[in-house]
N, C-alpha and C. Protein backbone atom coordinates (compact mmCIF):
# COMPACT_ATOMS: atom_id res chain seq x y z
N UNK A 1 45.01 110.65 225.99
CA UNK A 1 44.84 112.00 225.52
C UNK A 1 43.95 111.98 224.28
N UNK A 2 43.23 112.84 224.10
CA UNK A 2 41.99 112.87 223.16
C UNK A 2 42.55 113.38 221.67
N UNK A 3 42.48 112.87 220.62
CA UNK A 3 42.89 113.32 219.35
C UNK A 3 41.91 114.40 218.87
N UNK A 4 42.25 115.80 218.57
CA UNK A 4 41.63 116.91 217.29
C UNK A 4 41.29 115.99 216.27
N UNK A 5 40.15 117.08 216.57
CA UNK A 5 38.94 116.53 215.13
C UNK A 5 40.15 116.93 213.82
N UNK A 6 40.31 116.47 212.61
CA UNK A 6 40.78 116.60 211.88
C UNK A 6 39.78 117.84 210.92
N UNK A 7 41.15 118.71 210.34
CA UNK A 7 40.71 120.33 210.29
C UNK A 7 40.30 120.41 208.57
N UNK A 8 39.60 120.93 208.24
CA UNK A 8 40.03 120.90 206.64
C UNK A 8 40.39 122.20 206.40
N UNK A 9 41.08 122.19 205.24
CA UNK A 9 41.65 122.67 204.80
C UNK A 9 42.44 122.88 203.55
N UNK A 10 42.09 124.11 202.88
CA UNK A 10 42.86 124.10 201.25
C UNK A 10 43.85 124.92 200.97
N UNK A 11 44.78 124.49 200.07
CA UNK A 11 46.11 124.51 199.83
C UNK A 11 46.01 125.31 198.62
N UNK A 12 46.20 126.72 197.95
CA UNK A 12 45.93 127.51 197.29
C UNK A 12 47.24 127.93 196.74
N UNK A 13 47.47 127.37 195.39
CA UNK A 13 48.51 127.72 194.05
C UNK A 13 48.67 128.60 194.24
N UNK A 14 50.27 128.97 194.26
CA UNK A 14 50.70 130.36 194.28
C UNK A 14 51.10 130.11 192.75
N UNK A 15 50.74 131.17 191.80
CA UNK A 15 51.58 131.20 190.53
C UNK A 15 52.87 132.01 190.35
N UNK A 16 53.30 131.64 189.74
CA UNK A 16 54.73 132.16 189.34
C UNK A 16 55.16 132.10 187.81
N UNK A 17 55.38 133.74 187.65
CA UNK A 17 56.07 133.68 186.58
C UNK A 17 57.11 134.37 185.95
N UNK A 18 58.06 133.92 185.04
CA UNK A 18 59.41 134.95 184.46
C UNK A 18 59.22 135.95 183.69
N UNK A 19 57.98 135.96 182.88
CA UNK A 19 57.50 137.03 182.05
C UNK A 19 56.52 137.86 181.89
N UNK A 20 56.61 139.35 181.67
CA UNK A 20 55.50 140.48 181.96
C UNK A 20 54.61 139.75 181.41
N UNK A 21 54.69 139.20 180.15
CA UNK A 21 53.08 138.85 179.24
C UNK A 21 51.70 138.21 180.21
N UNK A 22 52.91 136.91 180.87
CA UNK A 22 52.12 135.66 181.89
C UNK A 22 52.55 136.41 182.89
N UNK A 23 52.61 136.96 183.87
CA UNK A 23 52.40 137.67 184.46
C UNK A 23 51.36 138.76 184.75
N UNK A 24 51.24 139.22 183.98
CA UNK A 24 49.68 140.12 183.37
C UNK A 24 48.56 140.03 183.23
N UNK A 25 48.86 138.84 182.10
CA UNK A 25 47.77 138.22 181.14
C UNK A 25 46.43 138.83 182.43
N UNK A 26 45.99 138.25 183.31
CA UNK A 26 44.97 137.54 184.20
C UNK A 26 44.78 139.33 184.60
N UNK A 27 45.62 140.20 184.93
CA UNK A 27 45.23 141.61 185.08
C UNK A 27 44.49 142.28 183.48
N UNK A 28 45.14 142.02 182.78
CA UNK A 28 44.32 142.78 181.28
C UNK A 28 43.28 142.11 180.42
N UNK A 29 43.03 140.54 181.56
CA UNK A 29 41.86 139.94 181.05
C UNK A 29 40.54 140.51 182.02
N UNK A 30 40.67 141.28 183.23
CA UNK A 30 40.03 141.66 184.02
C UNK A 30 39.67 140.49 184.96
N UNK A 31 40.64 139.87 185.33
CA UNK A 31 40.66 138.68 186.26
C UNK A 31 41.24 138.52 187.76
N UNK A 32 42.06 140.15 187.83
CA UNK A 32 43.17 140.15 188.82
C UNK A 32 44.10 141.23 188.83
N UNK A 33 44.56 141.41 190.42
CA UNK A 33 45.11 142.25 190.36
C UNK A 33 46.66 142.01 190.06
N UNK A 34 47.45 143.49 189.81
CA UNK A 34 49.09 142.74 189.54
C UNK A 34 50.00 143.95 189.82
N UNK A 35 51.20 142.72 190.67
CA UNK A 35 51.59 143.99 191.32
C UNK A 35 53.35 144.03 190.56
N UNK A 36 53.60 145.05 189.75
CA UNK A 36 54.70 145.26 188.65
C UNK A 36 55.67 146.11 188.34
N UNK A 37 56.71 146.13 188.39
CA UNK A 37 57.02 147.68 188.23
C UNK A 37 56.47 148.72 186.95
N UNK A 38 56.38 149.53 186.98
CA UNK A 38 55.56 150.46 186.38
C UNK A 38 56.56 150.94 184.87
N UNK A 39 57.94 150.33 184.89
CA UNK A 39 58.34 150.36 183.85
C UNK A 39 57.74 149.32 182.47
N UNK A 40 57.85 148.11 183.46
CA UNK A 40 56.82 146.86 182.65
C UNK A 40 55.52 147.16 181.93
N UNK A 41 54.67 147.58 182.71
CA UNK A 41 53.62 148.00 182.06
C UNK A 41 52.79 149.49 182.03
N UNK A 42 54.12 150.18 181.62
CA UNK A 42 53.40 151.55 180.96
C UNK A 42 53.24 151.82 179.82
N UNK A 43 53.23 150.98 178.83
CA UNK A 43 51.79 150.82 177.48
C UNK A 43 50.63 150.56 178.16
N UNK A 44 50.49 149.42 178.87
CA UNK A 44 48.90 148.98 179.04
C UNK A 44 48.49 150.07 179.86
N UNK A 45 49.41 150.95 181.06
CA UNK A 45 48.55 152.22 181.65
C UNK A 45 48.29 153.30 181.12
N UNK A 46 49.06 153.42 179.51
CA UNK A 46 48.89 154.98 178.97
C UNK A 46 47.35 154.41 178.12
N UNK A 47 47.60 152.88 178.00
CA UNK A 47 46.23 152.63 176.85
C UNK A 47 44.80 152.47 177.78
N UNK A 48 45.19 152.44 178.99
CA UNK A 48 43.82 151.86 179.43
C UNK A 48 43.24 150.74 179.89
N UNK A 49 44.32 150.03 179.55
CA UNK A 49 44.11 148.24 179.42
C UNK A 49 43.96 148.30 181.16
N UNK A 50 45.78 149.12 181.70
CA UNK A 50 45.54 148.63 183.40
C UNK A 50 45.21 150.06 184.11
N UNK A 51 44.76 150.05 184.85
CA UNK A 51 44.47 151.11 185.74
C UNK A 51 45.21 150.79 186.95
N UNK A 52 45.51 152.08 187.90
CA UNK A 52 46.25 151.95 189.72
C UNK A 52 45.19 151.90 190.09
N UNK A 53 44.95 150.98 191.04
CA UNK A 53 44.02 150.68 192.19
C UNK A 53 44.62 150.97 193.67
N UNK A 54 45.87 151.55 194.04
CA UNK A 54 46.62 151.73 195.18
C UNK A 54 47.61 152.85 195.18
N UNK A 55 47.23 153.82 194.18
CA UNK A 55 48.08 154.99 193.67
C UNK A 55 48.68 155.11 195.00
N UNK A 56 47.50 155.80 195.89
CA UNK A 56 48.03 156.14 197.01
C UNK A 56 48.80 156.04 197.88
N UNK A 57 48.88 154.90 198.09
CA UNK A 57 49.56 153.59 198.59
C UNK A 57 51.13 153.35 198.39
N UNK A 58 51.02 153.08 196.83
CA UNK A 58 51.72 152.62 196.67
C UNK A 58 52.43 153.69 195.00
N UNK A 59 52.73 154.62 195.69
CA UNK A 59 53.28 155.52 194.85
C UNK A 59 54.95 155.15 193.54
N UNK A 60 54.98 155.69 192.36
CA UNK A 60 56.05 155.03 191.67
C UNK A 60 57.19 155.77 192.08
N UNK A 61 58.35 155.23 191.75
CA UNK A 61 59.52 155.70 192.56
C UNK A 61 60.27 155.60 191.51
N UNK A 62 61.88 155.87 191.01
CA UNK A 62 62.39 156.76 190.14
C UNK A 62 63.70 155.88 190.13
N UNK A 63 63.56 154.55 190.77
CA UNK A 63 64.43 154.09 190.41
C UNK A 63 64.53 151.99 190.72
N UNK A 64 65.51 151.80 191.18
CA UNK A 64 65.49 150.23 192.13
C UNK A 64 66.17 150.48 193.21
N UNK A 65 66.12 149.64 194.36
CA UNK A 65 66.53 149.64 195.79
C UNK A 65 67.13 148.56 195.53
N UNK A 66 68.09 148.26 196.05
CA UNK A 66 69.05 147.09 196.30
C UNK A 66 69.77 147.68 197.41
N UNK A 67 69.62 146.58 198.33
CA UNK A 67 70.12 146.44 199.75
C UNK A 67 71.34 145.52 199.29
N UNK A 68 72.48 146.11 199.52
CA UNK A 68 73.70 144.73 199.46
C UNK A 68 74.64 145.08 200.77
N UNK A 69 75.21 144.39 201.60
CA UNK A 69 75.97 144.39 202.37
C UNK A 69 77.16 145.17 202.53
N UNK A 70 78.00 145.46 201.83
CA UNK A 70 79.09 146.48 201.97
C UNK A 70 79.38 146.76 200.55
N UNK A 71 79.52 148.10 200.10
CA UNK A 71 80.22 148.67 199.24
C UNK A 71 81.89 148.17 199.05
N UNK A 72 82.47 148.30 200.19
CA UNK A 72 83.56 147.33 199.67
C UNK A 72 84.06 146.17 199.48
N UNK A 73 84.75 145.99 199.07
CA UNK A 73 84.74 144.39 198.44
C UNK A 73 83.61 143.61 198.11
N UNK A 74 82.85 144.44 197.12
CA UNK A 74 81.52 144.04 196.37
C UNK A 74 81.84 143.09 195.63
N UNK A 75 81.34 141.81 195.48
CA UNK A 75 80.94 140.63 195.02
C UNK A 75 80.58 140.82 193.54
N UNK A 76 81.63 140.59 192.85
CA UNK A 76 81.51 140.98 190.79
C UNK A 76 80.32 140.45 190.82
N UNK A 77 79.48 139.36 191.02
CA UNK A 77 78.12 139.07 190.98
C UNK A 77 77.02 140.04 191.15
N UNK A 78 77.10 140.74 192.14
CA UNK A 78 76.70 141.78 192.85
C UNK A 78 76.85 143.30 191.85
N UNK A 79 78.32 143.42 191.69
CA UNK A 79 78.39 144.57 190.69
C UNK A 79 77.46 144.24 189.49
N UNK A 80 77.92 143.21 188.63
CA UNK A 80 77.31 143.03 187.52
C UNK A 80 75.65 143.34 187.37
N UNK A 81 74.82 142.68 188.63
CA UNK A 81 73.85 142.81 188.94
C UNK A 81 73.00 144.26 188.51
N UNK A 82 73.62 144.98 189.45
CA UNK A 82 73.53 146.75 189.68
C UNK A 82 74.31 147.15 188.40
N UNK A 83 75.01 146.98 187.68
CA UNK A 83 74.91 147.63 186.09
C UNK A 83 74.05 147.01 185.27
N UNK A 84 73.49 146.07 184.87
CA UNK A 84 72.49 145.58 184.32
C UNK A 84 71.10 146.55 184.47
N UNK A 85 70.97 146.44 185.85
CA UNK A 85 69.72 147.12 186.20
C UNK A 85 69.70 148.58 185.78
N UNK A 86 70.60 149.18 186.04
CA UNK A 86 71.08 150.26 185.63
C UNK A 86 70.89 150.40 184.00
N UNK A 87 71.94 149.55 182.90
CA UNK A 87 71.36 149.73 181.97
C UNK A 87 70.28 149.29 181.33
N UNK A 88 69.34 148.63 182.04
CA UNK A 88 67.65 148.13 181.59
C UNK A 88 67.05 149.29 181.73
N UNK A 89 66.85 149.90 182.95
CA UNK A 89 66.25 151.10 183.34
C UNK A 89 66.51 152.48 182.64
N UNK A 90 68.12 152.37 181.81
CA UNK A 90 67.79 153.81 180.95
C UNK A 90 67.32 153.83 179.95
N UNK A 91 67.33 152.37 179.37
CA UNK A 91 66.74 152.08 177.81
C UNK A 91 65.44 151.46 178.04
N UNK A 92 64.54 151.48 179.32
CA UNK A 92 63.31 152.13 179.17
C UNK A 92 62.49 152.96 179.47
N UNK A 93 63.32 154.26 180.02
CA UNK A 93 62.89 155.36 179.74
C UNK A 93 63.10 156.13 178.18
C-alpha cells in the first residue's frame, strides 16, 4: 500500500488569559479583535479606545445565562456560583 505524501502543516497558539488588561491589551493596541463582556470593557467603549465591529450580530444582553441542570437539589458550588455573579454584576452597573 502506497504511503501519503507527508502534509504540512502549522499548529497556531491559542492564547489564554485570566485578566481583562491581557486579554485586551492586543484589541486597544489595534492588533485584534476581542470578544468580552461589555461590562469589562465599557471605559475603553465610552473612550474610544474599542469600538463594536458585530453590533449587529452580536447584540448586549442585560444579564448572564447559566445553564445548570435542576433547580432542585442545586449543588452549593453551583449556588455560590450564581450569587457571586449576581453580586459582580450589580456593583458594575
Amino acid at each position: 500500500m502506497p504511503r501519503a505524501a507527508p502534509s504540512s502543516w502549522s499548529r497556531r497558539a491559542t492564547p489564554s488569559s485570566t485578566t481583562t488588561r491581557a486579554y485586551c491589551a492586543p484589541a486597544l493596541q489595534g492588533v485584534g479583535l476581542v470578544k468580552h463582556l461589555d461590562l469589562c470593557v465599557r471605559q475603553h467603549l465610552a473612550s474610544g479606545a474599542l469600538v463594536r465591529v458585530l453590533q449587529p450580530w452580536c447584540a448586549p444582553f442585560p444579564g448572564f445565562f447559566l445553564y445548570v441542570p435542576s433547580r432542585a437539589q442545586m449543588p452549593a458550588k453551583i449556588r455560590a456560583l450564581m450569587d457571586f455573579l449576581v453580586e459582580k454584576r450589580a456593583a458594575l452597573q
